[in-house]
N, C-alpha and C. Protein backbone atom coordinates (compact mmCIF):
# COMPACT_ATOMS: atom_id res chain seq x y z
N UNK A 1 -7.60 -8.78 17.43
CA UNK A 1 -7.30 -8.15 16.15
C UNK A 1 -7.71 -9.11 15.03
N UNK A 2 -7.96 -8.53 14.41
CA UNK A 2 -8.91 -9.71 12.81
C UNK A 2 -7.71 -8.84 11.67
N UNK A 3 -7.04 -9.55 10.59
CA UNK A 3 -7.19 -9.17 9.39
C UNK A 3 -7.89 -9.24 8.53
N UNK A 4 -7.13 -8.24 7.59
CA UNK A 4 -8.44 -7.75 6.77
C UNK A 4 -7.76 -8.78 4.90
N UNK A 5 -8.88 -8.70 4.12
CA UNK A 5 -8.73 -9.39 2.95
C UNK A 5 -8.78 -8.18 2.09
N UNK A 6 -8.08 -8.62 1.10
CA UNK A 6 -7.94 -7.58 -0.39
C UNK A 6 -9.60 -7.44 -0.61
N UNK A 7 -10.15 -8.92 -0.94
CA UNK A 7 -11.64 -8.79 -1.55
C UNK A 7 -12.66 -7.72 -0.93
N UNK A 8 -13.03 -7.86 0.51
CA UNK A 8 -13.21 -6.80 1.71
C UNK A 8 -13.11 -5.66 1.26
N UNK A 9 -11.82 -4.92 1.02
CA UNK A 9 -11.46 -3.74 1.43
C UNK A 9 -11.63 -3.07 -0.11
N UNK A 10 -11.21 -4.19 -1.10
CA UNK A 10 -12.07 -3.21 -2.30
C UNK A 10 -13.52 -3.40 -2.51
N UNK A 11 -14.14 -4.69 -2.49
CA UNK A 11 -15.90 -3.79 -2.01
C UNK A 11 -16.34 -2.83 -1.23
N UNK A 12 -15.55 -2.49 -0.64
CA UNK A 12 -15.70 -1.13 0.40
C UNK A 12 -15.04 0.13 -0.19
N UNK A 13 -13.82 -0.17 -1.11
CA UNK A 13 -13.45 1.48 -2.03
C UNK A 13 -14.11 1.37 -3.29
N UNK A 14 -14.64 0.56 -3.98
CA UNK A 14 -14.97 0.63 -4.80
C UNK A 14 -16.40 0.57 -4.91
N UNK A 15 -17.44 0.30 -3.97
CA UNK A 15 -18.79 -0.08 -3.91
C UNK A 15 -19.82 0.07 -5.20
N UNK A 16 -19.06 -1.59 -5.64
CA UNK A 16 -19.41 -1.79 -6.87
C UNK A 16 -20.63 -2.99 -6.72
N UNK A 17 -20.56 -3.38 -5.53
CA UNK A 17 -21.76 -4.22 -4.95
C UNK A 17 -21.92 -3.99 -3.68
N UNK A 18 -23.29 -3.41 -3.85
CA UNK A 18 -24.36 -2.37 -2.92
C UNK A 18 -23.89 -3.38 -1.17
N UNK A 19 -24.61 -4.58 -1.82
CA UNK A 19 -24.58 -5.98 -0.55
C UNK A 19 -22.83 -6.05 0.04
N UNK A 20 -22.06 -6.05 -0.48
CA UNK A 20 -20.84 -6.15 -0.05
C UNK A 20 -20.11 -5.02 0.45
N UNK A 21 -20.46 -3.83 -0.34
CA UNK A 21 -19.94 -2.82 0.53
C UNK A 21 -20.55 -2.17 2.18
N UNK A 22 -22.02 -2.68 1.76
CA UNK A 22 -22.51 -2.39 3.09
C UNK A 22 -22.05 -3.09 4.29
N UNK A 23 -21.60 -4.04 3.99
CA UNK A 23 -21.09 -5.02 4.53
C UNK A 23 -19.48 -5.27 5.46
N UNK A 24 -18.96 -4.49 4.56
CA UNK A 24 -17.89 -3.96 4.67
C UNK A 24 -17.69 -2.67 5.81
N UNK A 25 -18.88 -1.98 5.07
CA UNK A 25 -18.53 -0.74 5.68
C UNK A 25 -19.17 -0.84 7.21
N UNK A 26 -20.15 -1.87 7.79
CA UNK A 26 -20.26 -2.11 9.00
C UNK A 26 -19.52 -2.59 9.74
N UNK A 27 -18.36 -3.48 9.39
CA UNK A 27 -17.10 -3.71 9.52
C UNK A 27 -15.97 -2.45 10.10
N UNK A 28 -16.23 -1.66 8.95
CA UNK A 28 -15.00 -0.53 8.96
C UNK A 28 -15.25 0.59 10.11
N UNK A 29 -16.45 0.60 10.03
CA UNK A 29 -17.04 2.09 11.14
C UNK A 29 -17.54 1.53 12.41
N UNK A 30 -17.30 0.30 12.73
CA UNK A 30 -17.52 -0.31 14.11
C UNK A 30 -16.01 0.17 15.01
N UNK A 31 -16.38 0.75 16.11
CA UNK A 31 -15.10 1.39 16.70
C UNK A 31 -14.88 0.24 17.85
N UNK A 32 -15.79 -0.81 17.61
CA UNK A 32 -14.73 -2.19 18.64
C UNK A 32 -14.49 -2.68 17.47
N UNK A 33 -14.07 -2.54 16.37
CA UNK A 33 -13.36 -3.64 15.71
C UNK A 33 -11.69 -3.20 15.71
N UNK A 34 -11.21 -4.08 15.55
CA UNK A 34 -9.65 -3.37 15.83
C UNK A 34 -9.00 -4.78 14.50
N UNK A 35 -9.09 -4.14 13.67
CA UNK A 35 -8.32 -4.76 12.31
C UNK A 35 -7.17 -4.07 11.64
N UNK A 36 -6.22 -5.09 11.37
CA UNK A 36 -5.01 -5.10 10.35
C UNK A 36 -5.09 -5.28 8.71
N UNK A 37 -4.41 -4.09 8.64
CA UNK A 37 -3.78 -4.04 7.38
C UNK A 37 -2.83 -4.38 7.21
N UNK A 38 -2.54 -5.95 6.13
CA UNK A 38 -0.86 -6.35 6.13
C UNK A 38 -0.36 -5.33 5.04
N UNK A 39 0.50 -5.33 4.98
CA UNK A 39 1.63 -4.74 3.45
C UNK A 39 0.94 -5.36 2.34
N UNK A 40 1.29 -6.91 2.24
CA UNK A 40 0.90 -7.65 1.10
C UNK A 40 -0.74 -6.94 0.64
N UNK A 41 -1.11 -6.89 1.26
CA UNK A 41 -2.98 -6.73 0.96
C UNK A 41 -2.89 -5.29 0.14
N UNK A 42 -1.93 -4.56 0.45
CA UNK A 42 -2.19 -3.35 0.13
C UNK A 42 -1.44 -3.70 -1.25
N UNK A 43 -0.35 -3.96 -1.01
CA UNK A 43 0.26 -4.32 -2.64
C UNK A 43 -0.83 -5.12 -3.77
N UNK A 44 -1.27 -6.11 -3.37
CA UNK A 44 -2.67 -6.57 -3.82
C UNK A 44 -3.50 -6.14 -4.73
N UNK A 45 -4.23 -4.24 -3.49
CA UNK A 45 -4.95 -3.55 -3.38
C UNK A 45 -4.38 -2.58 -4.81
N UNK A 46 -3.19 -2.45 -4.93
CA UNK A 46 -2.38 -1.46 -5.79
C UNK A 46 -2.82 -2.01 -7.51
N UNK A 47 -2.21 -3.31 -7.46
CA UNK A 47 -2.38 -4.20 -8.71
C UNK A 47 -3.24 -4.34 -9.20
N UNK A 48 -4.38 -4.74 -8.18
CA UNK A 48 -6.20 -4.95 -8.31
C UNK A 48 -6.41 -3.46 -9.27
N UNK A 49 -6.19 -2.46 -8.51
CA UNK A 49 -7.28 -1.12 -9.08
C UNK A 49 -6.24 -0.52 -10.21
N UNK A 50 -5.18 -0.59 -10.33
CA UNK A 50 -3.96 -0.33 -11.60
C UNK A 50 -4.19 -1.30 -12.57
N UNK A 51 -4.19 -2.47 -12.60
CA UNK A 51 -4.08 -3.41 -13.93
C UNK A 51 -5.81 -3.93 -13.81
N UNK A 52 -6.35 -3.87 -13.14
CA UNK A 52 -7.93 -4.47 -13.61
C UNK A 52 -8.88 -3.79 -13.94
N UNK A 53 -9.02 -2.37 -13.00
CA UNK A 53 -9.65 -1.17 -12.45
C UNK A 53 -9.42 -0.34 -13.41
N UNK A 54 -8.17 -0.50 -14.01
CA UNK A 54 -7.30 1.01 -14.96
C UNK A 54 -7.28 2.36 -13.99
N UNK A 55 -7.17 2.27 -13.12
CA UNK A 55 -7.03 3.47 -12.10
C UNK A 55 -5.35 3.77 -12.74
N UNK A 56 -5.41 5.21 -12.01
CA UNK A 56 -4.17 5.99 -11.76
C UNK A 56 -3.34 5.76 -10.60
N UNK A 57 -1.88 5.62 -10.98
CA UNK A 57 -1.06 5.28 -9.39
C UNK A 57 -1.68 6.72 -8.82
N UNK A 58 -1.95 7.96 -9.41
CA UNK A 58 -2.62 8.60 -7.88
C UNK A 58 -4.02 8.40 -7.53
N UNK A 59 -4.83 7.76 -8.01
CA UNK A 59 -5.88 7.40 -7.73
C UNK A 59 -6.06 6.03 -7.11
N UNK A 60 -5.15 5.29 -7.31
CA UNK A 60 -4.56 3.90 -6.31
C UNK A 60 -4.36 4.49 -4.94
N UNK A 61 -3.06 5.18 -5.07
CA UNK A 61 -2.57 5.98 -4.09
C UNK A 61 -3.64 6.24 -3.21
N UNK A 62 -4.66 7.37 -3.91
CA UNK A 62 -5.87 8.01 -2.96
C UNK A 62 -6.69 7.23 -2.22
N UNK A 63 -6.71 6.29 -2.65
CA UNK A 63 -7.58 4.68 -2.10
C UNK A 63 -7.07 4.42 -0.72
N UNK A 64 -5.83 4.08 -0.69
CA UNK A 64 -4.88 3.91 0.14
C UNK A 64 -4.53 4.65 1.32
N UNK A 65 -4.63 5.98 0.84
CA UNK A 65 -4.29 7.02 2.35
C UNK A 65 -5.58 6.86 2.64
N UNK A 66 -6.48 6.83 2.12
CA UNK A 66 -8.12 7.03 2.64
C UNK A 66 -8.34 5.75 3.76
N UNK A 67 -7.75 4.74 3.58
CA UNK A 67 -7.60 3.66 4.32
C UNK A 67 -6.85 4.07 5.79
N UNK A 68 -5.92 4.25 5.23
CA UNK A 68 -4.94 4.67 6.12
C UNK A 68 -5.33 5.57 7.38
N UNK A 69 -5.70 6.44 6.47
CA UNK A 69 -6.72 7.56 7.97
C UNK A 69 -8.51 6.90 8.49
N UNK A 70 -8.42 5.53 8.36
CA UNK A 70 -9.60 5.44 9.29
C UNK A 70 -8.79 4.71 10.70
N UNK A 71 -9.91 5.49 11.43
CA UNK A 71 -9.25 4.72 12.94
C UNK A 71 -9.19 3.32 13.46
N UNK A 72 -9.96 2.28 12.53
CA UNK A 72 -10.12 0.96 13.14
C UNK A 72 -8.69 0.04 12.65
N UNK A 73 -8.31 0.79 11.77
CA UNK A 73 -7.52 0.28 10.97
C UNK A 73 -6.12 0.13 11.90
N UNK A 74 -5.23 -0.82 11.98
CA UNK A 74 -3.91 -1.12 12.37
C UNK A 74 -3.01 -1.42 10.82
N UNK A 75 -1.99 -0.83 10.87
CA UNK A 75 -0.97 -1.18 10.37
C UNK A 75 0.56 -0.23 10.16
N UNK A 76 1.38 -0.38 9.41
CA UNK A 76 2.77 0.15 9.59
C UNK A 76 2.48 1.50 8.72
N UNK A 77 1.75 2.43 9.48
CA UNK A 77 1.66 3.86 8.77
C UNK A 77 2.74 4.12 8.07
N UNK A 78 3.82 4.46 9.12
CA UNK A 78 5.11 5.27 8.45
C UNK A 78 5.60 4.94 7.34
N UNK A 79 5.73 3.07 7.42
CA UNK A 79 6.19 2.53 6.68
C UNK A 79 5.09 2.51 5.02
N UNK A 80 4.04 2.42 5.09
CA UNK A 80 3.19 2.37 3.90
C UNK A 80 3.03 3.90 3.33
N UNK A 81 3.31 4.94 4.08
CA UNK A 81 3.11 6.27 3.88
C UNK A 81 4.49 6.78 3.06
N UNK A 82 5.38 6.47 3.50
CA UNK A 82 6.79 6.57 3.18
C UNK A 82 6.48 5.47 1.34
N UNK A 83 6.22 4.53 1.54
CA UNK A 83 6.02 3.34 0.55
C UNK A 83 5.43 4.71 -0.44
N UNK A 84 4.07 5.22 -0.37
CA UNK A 84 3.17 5.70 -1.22
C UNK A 84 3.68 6.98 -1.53
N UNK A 85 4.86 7.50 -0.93
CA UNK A 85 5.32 8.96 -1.00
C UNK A 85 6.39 8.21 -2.70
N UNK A 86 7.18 7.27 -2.47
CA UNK A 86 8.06 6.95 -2.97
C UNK A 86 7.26 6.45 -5.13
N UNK A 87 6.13 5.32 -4.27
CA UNK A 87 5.25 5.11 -5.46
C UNK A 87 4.64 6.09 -5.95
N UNK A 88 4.34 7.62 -5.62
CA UNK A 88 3.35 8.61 -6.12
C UNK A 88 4.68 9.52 -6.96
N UNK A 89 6.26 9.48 -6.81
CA UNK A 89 6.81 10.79 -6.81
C UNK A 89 8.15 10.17 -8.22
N UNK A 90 8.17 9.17 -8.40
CA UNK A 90 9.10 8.37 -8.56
C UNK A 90 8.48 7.14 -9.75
N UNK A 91 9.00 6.81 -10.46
CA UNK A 91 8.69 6.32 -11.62
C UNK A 91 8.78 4.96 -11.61
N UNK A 92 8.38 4.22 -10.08
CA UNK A 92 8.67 3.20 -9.91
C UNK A 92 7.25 1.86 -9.47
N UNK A 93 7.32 1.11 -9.87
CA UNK A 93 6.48 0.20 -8.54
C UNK A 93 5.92 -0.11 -7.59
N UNK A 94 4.80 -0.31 -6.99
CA UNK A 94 4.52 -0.06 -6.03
C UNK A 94 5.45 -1.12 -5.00
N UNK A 95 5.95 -2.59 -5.28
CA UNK A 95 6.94 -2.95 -4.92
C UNK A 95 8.36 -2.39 -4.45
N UNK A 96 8.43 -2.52 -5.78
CA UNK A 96 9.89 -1.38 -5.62
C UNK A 96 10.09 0.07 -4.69
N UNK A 97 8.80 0.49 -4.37
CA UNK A 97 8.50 1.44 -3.20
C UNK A 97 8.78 1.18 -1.97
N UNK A 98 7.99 0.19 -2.08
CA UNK A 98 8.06 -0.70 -0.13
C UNK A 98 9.26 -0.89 -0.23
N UNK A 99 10.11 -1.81 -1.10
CA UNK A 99 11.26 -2.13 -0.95
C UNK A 99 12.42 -0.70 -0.32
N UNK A 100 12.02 0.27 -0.97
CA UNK A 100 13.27 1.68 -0.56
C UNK A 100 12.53 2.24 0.85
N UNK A 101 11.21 1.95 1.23
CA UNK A 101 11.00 2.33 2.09
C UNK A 101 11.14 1.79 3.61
N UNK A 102 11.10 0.36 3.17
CA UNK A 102 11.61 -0.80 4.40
C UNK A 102 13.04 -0.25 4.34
N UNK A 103 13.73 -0.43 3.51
CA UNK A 103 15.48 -0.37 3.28
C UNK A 103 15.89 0.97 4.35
N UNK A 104 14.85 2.08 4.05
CA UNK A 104 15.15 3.20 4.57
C UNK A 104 14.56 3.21 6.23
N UNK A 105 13.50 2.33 6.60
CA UNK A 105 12.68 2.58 8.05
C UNK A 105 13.89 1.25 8.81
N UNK A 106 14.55 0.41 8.25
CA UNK A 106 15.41 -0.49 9.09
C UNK A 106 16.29 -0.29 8.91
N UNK A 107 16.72 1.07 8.37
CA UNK A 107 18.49 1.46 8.26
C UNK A 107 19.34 0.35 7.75
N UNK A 108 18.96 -0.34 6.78
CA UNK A 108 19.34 -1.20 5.74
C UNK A 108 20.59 -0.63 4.84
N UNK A 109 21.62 -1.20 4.53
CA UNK A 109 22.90 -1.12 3.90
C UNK A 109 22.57 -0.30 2.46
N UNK A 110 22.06 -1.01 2.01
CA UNK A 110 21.01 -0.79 0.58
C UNK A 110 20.31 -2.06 0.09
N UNK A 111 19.65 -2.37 -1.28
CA UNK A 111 19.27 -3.12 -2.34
C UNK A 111 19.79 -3.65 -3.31
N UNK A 112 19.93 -4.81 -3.02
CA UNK A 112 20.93 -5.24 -4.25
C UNK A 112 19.65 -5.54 -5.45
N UNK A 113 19.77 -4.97 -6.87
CA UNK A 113 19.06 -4.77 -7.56
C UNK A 113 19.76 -4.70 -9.01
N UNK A 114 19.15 -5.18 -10.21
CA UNK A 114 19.50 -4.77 -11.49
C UNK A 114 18.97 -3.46 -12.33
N UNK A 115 17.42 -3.05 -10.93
CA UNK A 115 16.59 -2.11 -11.27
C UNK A 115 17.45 -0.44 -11.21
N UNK A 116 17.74 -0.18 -12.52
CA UNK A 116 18.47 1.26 -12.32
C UNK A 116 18.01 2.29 -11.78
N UNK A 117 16.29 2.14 -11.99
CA UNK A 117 15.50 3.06 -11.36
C UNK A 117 16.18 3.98 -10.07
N UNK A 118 16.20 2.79 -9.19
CA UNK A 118 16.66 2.75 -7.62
C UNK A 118 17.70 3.75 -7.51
N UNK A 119 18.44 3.96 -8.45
CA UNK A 119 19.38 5.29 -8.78
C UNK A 119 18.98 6.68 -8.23
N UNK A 120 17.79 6.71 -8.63
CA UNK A 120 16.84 8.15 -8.95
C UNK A 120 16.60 8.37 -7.01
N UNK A 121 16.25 7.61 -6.15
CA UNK A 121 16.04 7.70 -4.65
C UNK A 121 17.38 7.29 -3.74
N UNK A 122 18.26 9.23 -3.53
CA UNK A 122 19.24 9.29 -2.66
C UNK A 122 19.21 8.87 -1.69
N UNK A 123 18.50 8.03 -1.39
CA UNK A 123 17.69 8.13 0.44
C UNK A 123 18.57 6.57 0.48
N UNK A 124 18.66 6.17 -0.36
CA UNK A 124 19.03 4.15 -0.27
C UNK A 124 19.81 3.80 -1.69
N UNK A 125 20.69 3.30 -1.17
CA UNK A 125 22.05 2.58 -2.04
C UNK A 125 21.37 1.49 -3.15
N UNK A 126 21.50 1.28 -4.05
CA UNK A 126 21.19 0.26 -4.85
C UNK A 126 22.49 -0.73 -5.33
N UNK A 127 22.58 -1.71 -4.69
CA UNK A 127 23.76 -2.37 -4.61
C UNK A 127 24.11 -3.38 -6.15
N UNK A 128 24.84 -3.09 -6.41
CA UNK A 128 24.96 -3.44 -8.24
C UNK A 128 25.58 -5.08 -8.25
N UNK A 129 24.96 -6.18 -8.31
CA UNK A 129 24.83 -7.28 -8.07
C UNK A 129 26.18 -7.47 -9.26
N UNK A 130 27.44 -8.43 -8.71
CA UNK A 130 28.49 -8.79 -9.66
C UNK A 130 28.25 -9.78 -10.69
C-alpha cells in the first residue's frame, strides 16, 4: 500500500499542469496500485481548493466523492462520506465535520466544544466545557 500526498491528488483534480496530472493519473488508473487516502490529506484537499482555489464547499465536496469512487483508492469511506454529508448540509467546517462524524462512527459520549454550531447535529452531544 503507498500513500497518497495532497500535492498528487490535486494535480490530478485540478489538471492545472498537463506533466503532473498525467502523471498522476497513471498512478490513479493502474489497477495494481493499491493506495491510501489518509483523513488529514483530504482535510488538506478541502482548505487547498476553498481558501486558494475559491471553490465551493459543494464543489470541494464534488472533488472528494469523485475520489472516493475510484477503485485504487483505500480509505475510511463511511467515515469521510458521513464527514462530507455533515460538511455539505450543515453550516460547519470541514473539521468540525470529521469531528461529529468520528464522534458518531465510534459511538463517542459527545464533543466537548465552545462551537455552538454542534447544536444544530442531533446525531452527537456537544459537551459544554465548565
Amino acid at each position: 500500500m503507498k500513500l497518497l500526498d495532497t500535492n498528487l491528488i490535486l494535480r490530478f483534480l485540478l489538471k492545472d499542469d498537463l506533466k503532473q496530472f498525467n502523471s498522476a493519473r497513471i498512478i490513479f488508473e493502474n489497477p495494481e496500485e493499491n493506495l491510501y487516502l489518509n483523513e488529514l490529506v483530504v482535510a488538506e484537499i478541502i482548505w487547498v481548493l476553498t481558501s486558494f482555489y475559491k471553490f465551493s464547499k459543494e464543489k470541494a465536496g464534488e472533488k472528494i466523492y469523485y475520489l472516493l469512487k475510484l477503485p485504487t483508492i483505500e480509505t475510511n469511506r463511511p467515515l469521510l462520506m458521513r464527514t462530507l454529508y455533515f460538511y455539505n448540509n450543515f453550516n460547519i467546517n470541514f473539521v468540525d465535520a470529521y469531528l461529529v462524524a468520528f464522534c458518531e462512527q465510534n459511538s463517542l459520549e459527545g464533543i466537548y466544544s465552545f462551537d455552538k454550531v454542534l447544536d444544530k447535529i442531533k446525531s452527537i452531544k456537544r459537551l459544554k466545557p465548565v
